[in-house]
PDB file of N, CA and C in Angstrom:
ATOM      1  N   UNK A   1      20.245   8.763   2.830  1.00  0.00           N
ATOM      2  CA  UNK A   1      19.057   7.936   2.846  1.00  0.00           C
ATOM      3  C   UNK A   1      17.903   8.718   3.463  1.00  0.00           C
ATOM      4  N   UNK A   2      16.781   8.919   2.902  1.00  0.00           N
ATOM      5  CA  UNK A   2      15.610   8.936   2.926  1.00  0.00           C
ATOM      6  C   UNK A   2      15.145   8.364   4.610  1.00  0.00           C
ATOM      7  N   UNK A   3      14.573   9.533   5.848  1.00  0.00           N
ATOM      8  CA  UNK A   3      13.726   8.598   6.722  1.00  0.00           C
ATOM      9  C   UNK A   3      12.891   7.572   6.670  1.00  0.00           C
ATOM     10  N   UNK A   4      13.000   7.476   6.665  1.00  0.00           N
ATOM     11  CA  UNK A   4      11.329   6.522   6.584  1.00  0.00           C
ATOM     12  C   UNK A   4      11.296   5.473   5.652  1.00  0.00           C
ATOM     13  N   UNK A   5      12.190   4.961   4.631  1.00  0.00           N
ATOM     14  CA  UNK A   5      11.672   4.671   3.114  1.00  0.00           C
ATOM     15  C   UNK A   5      12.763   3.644   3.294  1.00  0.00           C
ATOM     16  N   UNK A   6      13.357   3.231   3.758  1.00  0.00           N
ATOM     17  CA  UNK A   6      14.251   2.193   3.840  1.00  0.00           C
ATOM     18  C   UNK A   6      13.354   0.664   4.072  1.00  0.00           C
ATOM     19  N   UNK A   7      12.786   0.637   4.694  1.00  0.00           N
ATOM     20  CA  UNK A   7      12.139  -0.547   5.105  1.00  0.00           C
ATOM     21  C   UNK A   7      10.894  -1.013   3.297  1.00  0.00           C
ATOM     22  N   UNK A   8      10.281   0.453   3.520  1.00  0.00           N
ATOM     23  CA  UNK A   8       9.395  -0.060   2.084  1.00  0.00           C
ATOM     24  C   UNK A   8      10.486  -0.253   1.325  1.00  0.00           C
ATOM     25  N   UNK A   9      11.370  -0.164   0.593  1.00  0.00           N
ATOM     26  CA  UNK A   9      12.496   0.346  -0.425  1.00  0.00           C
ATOM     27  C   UNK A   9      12.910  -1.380  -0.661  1.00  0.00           C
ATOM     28  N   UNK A  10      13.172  -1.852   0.695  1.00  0.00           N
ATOM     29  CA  UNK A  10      13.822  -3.504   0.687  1.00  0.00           C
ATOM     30  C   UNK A  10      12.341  -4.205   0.427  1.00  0.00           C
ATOM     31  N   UNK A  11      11.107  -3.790   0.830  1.00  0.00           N
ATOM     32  CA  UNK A  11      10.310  -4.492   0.320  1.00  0.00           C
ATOM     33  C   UNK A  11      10.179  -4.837  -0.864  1.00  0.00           C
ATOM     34  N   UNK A  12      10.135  -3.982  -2.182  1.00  0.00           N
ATOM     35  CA  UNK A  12       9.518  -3.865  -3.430  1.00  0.00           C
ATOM     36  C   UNK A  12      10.532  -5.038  -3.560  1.00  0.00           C
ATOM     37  N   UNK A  13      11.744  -5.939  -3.336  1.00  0.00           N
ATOM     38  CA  UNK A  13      12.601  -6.688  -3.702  1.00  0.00           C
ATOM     39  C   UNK A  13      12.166  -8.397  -3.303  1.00  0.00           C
ATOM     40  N   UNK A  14      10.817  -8.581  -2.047  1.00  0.00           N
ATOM     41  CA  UNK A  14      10.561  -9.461  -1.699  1.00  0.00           C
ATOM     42  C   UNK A  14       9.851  -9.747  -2.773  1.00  0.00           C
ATOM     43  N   UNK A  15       9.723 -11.237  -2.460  1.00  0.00           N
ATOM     44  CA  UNK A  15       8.703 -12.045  -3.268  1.00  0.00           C
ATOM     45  C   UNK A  15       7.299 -13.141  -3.046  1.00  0.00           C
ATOM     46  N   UNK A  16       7.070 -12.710  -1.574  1.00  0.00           N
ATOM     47  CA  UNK A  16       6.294 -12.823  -0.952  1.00  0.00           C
ATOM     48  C   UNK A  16       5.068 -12.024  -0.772  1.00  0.00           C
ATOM     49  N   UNK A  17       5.189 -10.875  -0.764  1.00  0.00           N
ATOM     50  CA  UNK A  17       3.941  -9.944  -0.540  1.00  0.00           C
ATOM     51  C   UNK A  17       3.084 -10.169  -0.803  1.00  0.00           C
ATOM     52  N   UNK A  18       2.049 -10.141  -0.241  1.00  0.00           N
ATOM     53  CA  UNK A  18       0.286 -10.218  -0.736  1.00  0.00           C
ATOM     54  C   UNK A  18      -0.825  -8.912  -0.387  1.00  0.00           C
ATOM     55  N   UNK A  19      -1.190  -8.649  -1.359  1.00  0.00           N
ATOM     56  CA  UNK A  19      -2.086  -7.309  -1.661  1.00  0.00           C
ATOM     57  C   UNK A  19      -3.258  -7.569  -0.266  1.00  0.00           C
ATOM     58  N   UNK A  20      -3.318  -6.466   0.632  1.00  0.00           N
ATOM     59  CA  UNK A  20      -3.854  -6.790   1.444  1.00  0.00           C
ATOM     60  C   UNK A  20      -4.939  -5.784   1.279  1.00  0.00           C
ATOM     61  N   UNK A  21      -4.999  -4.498   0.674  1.00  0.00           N
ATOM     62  CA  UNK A  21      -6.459  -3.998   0.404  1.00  0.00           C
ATOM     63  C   UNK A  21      -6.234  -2.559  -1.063  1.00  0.00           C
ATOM     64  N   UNK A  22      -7.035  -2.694  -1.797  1.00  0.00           N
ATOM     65  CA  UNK A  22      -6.862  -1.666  -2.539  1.00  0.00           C
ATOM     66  C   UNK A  22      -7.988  -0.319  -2.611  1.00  0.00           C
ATOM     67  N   UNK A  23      -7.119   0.972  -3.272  1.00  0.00           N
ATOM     68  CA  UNK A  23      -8.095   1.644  -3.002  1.00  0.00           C
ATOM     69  C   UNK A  23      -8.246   2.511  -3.913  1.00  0.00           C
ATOM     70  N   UNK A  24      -9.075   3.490  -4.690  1.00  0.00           N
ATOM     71  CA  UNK A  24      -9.097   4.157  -5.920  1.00  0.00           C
ATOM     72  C   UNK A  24      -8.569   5.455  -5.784  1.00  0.00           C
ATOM     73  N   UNK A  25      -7.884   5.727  -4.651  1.00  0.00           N
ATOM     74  CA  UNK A  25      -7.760   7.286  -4.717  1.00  0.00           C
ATOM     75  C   UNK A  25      -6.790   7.310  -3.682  1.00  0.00           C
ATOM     76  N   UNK A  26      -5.334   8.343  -3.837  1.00  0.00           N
ATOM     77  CA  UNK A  26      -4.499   8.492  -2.655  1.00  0.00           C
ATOM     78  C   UNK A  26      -4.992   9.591  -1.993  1.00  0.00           C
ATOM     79  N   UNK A  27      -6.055  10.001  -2.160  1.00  0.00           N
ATOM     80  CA  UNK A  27      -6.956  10.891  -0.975  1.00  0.00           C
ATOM     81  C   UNK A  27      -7.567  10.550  -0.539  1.00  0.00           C
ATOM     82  N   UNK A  28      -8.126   9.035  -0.104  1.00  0.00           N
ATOM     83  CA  UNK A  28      -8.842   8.091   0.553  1.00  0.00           C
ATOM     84  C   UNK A  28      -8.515   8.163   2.169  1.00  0.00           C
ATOM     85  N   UNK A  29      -9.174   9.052   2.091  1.00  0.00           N
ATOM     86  CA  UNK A  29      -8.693   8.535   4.317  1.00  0.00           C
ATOM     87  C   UNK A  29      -8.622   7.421   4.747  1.00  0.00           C
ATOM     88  N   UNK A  30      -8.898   6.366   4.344  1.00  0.00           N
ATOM     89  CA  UNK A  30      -8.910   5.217   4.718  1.00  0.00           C
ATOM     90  C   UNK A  30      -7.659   4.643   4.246  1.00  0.00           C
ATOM     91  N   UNK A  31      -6.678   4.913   3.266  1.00  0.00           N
ATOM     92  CA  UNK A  31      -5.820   5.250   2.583  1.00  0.00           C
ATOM     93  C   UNK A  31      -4.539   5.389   3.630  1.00  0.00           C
ATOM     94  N   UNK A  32      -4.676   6.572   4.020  1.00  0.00           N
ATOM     95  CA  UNK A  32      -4.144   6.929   5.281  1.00  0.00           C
ATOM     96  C   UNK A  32      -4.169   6.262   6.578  1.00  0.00           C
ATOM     97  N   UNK A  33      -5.430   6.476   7.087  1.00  0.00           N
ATOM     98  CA  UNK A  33      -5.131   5.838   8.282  1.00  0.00           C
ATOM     99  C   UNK A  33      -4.737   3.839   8.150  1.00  0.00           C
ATOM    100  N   UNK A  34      -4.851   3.284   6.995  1.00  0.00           N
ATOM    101  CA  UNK A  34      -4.145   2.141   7.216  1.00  0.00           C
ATOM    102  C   UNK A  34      -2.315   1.959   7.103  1.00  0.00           C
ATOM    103  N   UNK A  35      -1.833   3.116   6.448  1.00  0.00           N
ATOM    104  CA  UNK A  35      -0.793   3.518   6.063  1.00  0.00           C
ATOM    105  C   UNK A  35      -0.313   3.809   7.481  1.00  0.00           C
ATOM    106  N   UNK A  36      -0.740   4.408   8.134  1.00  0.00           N
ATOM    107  CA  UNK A  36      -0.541   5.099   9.605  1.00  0.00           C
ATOM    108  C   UNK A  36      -0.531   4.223  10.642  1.00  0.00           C
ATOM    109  N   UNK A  37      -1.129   3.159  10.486  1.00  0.00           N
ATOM    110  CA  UNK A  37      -1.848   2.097  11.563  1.00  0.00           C
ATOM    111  C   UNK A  37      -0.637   1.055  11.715  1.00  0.00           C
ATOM    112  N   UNK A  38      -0.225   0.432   9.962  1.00  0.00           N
ATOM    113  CA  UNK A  38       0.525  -0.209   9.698  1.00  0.00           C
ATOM    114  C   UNK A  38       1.778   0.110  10.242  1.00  0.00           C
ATOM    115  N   UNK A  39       2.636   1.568  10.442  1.00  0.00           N
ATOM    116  CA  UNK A  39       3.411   1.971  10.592  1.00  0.00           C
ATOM    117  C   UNK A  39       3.740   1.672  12.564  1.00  0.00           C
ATOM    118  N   UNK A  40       2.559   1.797  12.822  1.00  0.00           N
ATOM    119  CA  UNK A  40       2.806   2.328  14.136  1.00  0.00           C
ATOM    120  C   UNK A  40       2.482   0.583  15.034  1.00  0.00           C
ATOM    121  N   UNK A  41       2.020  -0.309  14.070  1.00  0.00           N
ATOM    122  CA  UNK A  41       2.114  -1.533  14.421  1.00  0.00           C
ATOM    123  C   UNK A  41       3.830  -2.253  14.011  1.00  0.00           C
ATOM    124  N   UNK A  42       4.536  -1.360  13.299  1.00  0.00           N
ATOM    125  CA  UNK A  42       5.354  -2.187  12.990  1.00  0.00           C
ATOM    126  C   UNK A  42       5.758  -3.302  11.672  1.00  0.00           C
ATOM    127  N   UNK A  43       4.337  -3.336  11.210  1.00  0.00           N
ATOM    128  CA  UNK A  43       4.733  -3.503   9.632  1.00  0.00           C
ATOM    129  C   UNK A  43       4.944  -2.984   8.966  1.00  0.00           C
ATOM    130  N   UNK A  44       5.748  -4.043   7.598  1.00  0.00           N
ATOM    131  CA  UNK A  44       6.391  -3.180   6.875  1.00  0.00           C
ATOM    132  C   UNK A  44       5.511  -3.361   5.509  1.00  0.00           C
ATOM    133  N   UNK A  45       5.396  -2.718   4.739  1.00  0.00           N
ATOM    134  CA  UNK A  45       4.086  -2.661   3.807  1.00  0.00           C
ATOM    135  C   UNK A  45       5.281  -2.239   1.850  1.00  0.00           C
ATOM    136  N   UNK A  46       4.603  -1.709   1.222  1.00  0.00           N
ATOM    137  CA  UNK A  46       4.961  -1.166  -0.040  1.00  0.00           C
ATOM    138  C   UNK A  46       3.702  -0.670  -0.498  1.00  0.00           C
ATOM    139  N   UNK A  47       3.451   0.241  -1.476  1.00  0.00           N
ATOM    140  CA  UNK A  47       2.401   1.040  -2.106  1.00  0.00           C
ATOM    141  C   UNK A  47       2.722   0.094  -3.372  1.00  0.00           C
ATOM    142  N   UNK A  48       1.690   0.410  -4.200  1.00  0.00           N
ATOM    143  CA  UNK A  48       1.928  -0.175  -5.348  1.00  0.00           C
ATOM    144  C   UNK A  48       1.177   0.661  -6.227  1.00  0.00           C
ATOM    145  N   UNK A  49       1.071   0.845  -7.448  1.00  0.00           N
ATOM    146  CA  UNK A  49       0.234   1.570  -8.306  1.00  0.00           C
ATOM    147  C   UNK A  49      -0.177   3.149  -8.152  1.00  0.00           C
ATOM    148  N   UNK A  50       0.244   3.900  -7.043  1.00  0.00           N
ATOM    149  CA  UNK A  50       0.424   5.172  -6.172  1.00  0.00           C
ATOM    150  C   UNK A  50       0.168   6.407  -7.468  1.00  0.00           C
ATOM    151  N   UNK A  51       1.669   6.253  -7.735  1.00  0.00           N
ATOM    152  CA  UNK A  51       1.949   7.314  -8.731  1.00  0.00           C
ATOM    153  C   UNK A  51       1.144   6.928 -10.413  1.00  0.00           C
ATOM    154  N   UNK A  52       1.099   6.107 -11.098  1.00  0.00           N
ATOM    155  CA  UNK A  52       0.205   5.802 -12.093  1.00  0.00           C
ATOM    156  C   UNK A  52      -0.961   6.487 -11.726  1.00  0.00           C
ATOM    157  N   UNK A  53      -1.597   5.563 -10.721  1.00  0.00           N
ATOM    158  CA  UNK A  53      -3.112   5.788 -10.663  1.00  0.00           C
ATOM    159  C   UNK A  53      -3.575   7.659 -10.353  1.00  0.00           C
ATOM    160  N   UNK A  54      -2.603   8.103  -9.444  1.00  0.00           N
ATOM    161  CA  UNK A  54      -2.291   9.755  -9.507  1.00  0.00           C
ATOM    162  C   UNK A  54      -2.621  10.583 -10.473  1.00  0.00           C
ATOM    163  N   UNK A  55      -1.769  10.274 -11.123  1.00  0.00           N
ATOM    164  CA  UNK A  55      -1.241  10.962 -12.872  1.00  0.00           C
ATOM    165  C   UNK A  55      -2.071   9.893 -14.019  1.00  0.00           C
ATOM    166  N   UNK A  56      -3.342   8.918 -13.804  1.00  0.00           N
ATOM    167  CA  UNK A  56      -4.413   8.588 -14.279  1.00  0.00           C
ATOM    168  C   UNK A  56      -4.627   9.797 -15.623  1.00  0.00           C
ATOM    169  N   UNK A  57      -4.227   8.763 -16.934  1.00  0.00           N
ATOM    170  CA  UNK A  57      -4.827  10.109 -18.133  1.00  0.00           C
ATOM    171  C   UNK A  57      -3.463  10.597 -18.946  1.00  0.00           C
ATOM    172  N   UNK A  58      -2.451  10.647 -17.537  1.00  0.00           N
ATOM    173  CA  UNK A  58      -1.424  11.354 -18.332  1.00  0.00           C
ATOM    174  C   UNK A  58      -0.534   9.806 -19.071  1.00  0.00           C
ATOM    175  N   UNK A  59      -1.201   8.706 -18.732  1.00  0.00           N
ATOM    176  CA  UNK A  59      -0.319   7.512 -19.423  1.00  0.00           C
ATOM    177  C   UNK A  59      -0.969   7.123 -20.103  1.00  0.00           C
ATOM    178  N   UNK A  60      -1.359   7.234 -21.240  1.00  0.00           N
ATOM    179  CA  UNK A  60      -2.575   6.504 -22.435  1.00  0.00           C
ATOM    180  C   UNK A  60      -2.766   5.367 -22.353  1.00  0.00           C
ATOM    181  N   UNK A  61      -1.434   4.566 -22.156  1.00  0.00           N
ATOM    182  CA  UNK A  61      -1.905   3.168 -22.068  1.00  0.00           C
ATOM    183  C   UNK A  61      -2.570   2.028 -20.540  1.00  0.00           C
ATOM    184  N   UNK A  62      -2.363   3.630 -19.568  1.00  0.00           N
ATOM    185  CA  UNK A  62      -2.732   2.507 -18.282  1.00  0.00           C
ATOM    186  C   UNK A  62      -4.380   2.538 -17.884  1.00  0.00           C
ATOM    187  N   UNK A  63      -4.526   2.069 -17.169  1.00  0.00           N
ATOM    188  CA  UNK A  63      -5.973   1.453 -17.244  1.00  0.00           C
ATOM    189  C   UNK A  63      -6.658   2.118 -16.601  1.00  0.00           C
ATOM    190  N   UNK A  64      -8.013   2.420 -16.514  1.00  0.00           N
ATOM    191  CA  UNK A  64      -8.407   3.704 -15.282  1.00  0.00           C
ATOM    192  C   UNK A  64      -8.686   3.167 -14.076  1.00  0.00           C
ATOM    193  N   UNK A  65      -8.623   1.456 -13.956  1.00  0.00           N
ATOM    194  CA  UNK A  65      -9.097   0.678 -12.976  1.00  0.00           C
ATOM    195  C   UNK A  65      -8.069   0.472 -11.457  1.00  0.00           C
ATOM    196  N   UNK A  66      -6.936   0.541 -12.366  1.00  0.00           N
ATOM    197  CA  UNK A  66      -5.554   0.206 -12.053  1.00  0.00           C
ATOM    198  C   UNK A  66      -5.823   0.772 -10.274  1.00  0.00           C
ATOM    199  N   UNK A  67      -6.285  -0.079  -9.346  1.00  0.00           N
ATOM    200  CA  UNK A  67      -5.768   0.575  -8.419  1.00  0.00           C
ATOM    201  C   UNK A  67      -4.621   0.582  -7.575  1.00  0.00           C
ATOM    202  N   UNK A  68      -4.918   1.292  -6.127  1.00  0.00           N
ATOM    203  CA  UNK A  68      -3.835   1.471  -5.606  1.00  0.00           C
ATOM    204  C   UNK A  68      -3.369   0.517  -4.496  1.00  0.00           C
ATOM    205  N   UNK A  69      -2.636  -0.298  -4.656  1.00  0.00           N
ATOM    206  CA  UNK A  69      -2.445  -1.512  -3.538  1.00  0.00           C
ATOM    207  C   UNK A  69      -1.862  -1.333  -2.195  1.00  0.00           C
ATOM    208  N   UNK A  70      -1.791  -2.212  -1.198  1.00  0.00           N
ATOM    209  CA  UNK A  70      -0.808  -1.937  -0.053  1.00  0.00           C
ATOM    210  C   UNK A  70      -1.152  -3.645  -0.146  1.00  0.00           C
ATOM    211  N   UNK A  71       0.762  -3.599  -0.008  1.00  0.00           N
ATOM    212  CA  UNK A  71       0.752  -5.357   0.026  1.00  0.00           C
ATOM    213  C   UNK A  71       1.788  -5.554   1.664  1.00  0.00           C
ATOM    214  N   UNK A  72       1.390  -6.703   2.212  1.00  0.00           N
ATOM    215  CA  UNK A  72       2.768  -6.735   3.082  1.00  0.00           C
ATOM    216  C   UNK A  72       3.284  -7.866   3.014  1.00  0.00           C
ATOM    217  N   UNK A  73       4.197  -8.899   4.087  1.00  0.00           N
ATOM    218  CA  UNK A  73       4.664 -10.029   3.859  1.00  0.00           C
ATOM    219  C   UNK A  73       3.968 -11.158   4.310  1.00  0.00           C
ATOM    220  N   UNK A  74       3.747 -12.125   3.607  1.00  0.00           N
ATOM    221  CA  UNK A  74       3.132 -12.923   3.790  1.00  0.00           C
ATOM    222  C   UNK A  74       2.533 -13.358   5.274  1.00  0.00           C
ATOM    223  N   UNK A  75       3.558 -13.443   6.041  1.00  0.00           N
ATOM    224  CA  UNK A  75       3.653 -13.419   7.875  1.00  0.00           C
ATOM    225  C   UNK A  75       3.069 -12.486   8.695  1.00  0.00           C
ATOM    226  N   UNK A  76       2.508 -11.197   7.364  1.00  0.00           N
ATOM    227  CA  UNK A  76       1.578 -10.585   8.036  1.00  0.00           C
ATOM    228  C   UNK A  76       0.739 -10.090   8.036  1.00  0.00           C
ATOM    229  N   UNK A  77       0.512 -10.522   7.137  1.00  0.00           N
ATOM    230  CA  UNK A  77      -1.198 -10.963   6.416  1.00  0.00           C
ATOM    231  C   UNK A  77      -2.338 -10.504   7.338  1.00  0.00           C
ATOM    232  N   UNK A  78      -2.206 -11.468   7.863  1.00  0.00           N
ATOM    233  CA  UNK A  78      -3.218 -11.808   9.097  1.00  0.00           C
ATOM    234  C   UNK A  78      -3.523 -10.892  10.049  1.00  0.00           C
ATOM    235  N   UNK A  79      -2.614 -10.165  10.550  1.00  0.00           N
ATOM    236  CA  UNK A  79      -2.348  -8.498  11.461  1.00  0.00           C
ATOM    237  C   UNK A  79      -2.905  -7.942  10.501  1.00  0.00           C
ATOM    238  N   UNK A  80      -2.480  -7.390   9.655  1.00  0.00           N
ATOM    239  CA  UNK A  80      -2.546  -6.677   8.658  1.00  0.00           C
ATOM    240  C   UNK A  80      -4.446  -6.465   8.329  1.00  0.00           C
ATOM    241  N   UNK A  81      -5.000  -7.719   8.069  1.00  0.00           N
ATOM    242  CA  UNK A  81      -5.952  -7.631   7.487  1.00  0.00           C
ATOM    243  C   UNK A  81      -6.978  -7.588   8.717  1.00  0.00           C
ATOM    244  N   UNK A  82      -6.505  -7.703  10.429  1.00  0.00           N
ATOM    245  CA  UNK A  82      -7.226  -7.102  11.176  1.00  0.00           C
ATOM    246  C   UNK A  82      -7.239  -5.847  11.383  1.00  0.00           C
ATOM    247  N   UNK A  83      -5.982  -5.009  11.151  1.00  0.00           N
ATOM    248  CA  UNK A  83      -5.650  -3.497  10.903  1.00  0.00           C
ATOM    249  C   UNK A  83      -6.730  -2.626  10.244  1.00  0.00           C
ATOM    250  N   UNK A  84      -6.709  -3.770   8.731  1.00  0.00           N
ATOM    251  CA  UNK A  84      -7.583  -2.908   7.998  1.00  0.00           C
ATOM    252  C   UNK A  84      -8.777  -2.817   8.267  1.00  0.00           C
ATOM    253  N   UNK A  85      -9.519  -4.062   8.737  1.00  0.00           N
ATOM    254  CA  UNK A  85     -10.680  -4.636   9.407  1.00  0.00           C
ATOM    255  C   UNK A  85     -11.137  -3.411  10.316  1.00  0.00           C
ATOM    256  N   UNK A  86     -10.649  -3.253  10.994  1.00  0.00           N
ATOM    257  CA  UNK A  86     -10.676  -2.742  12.318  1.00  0.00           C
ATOM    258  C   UNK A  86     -10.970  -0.647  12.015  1.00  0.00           C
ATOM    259  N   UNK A  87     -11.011  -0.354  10.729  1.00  0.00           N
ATOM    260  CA  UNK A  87     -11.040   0.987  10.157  1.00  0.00           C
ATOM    261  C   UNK A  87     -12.694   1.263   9.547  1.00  0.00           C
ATOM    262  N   UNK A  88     -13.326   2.304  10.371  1.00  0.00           N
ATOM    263  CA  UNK A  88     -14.405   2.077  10.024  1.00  0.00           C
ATOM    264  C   UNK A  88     -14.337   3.299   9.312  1.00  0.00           C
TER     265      UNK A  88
END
């Protein structure tokens, strides 16, 4: 098993999650440091759209809009969206 990837891994299986901010580019520092923030608070998050939006061009049929999500669980929403808040 993979460090780190266990916790996102059981996420993608919930059915709760809610998209808590999206962003057009996985070189977005802002990208990062919520990824980083989240981690070190203890939530547990999932990427969504990551690799598509990446490789943008090489899939004919996906969209160029398609961005890149970070969702977490419903219960933590609220943290979460002061996390992001809180990133200037």
């Amino acid at each position: 098993m993979i460090s780190g990837w266990n916790n996102k891994i059981k996420l993608t299986y919930m059915n709760n999650a809610v998209t808590i901010a999206t962003f057009t580019s996985n070189f977005d520092m802002k990208f990062f440091l919520f990824k980083e923030m989240l981690d070190e608070a203890g939530i547990k998050y999932m990427v969504v759209n990551e690799i598509t939006s990446t490789v943008d061009g090489v899939y004919a049929g996906s969209p160029s809009n398609m961005g890149i999500e970070i969702r977490v669980l419903e219960e933590n929403a609220d943290a979460a969206v002061e996390i992001y808040n809180s990133i200037k």
